[in-house]
Every structure is written in structure tokens, then in C-alpha cells.
N, C-alpha and C. Protein backbone atom coordinates (compact mmCIF):
# COMPACT_ATOMS: atom_id res chain seq x y z
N UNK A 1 -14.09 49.55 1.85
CA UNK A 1 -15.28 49.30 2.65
C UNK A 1 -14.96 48.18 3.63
N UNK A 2 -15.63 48.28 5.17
CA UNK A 2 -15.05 47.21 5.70
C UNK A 2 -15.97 46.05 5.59
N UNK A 3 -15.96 44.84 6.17
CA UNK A 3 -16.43 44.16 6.03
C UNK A 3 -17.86 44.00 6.67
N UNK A 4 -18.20 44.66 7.89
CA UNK A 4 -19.39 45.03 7.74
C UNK A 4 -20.54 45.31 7.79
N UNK A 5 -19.97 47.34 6.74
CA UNK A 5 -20.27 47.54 5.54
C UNK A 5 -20.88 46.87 4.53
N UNK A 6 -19.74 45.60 3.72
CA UNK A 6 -20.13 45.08 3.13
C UNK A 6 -21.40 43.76 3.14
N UNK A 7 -20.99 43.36 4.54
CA UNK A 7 -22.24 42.46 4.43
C UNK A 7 -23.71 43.45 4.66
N UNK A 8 -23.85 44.50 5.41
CA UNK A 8 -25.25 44.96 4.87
C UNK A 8 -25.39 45.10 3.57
N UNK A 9 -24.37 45.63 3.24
CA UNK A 9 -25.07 46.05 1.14
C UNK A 9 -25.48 44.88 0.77
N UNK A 10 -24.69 43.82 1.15
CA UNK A 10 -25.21 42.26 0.47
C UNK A 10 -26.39 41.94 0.88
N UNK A 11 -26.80 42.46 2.08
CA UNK A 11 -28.06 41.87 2.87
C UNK A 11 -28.97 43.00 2.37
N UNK A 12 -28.92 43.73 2.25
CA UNK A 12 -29.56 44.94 1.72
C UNK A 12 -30.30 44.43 0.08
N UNK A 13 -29.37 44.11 -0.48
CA UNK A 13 -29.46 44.21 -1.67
C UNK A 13 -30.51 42.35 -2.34
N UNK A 14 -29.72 41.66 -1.30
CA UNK A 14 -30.73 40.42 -1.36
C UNK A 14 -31.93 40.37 -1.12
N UNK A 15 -32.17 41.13 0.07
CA UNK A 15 -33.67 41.95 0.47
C UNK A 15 -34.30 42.27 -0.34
N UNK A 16 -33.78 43.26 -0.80
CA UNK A 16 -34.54 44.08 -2.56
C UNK A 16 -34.91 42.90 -3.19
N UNK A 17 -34.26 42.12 -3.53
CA UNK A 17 -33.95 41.29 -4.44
C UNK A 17 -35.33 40.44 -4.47
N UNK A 18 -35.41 39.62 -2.94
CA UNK A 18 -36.10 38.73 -2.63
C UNK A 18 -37.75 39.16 -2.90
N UNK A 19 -37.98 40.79 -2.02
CA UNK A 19 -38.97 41.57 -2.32
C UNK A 19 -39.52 41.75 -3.82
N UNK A 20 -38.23 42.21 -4.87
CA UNK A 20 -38.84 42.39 -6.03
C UNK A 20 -39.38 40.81 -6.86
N UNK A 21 -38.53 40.27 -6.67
CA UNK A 21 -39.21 39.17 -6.95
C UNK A 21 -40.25 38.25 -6.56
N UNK A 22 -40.76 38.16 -4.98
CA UNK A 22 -41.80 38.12 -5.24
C UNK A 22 -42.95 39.18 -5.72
N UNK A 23 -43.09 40.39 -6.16
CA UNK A 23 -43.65 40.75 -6.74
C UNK A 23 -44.09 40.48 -8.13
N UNK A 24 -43.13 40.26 -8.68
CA UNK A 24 -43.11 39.87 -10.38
C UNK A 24 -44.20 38.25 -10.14
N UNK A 25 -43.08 37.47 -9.04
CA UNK A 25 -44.24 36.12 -9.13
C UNK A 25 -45.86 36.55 -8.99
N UNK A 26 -46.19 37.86 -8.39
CA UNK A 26 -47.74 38.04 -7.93
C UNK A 26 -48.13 38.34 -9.18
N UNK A 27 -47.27 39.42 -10.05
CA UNK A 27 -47.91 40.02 -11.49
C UNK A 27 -47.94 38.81 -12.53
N UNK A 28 -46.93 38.49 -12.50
CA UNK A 28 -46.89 36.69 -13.67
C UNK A 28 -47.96 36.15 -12.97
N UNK A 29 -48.25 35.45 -11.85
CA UNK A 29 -49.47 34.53 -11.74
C UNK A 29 -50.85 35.41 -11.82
N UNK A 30 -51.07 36.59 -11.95
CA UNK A 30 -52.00 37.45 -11.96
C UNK A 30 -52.66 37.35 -13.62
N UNK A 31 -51.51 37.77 -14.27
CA UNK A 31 -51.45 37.99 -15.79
C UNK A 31 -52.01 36.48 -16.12
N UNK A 32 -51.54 35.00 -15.70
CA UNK A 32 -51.71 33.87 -16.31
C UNK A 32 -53.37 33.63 -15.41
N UNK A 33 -53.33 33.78 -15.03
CA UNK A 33 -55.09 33.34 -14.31
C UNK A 33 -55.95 34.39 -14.58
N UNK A 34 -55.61 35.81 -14.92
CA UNK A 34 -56.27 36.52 -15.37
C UNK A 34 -57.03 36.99 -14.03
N UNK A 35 -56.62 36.78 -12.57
CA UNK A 35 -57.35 37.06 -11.36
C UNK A 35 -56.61 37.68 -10.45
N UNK A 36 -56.55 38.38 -10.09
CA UNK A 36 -55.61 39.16 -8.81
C UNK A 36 -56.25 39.17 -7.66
N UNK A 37 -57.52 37.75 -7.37
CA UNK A 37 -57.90 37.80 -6.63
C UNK A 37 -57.38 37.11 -4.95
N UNK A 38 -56.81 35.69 -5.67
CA UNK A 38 -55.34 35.62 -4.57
C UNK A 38 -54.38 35.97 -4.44
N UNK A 39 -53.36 35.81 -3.41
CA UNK A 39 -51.91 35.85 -3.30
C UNK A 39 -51.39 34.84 -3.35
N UNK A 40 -50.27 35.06 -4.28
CA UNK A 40 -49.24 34.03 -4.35
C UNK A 40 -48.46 33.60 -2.98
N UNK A 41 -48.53 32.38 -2.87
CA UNK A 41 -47.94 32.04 -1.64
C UNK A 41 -45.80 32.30 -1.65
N UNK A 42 -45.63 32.68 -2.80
CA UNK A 42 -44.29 32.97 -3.08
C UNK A 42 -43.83 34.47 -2.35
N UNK A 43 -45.25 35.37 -2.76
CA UNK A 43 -44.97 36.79 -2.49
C UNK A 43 -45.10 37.22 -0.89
N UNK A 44 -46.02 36.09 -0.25
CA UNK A 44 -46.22 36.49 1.57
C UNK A 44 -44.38 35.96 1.78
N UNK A 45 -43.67 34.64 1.26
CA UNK A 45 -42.56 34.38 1.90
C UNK A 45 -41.58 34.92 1.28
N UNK A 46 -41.48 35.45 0.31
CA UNK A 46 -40.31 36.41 -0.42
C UNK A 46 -40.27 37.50 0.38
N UNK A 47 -41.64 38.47 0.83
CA UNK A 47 -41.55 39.54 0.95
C UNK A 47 -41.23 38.96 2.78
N UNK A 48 -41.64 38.66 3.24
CA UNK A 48 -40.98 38.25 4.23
C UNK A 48 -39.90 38.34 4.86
N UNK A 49 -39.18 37.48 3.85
CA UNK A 49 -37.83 37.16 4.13
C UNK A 49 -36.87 38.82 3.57
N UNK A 50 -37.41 39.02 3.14
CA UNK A 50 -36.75 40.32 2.37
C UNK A 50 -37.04 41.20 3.82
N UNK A 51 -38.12 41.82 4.52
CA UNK A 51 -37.99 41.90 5.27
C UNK A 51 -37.68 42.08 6.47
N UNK A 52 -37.22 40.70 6.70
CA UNK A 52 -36.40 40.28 8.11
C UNK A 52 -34.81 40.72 7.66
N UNK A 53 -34.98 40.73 6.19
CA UNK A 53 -33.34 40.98 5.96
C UNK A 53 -33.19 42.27 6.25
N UNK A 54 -34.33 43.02 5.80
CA UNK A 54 -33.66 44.54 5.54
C UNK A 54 -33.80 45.26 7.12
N UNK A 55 -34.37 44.40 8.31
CA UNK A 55 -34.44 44.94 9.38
C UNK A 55 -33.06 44.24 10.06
N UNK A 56 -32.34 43.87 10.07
CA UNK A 56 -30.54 43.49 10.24
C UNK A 56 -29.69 44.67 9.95
């Protein structure tokens, strides 16, 4: 693979990464407050950044 190749999969894959995790932070702070009535301020800048990655 050339090099990149390889840096999208990396950027690709950090993306995912960044995305799935802030999700989990929205379901964990959901589950502990028992409210899904805000957003986690983790999940607007995770998903974000995930994002901007996966549009590179």
C-alpha cells in the first residue's frame, strides 16, 4: 500500500473512531443522568472532528 493509501485508512479509521466515541460519551452520560435531554458537549466536537476527517 502506498503511503497515501495509508494515511487515509489512518484518517479514515480515526474518524470512525472519534465519531464512535463520542457516541458512547452521549449513551454513558444519558444512562448516568437518566435524561437524553441534552447533548454532550464531547459528542457535537468528536463528531465533528470525525467529520472533517472523513471529508480529507
Amino acid at each position: 500500500m502506498e503511503v497515501d493509501g495509508l494515511l487515509l485508512t489512518v484518517l479514515g479509521t480515526v474518524a470512525g473512531i472519534l465519531i464512535l466515541t463520542g457516541w458512547v460519551e452521549q449513551i454513558y452520560k444519558g444512562y448516568k443522568t437518566k435524561s437524553m435531554q441534552d447533548i454532550s458537549k464531547f459528542l457535537t466536537i468528536f463528531i465533528a472532528a470525525g467529520s472533517i476527517l472523513w471529508l480529507v
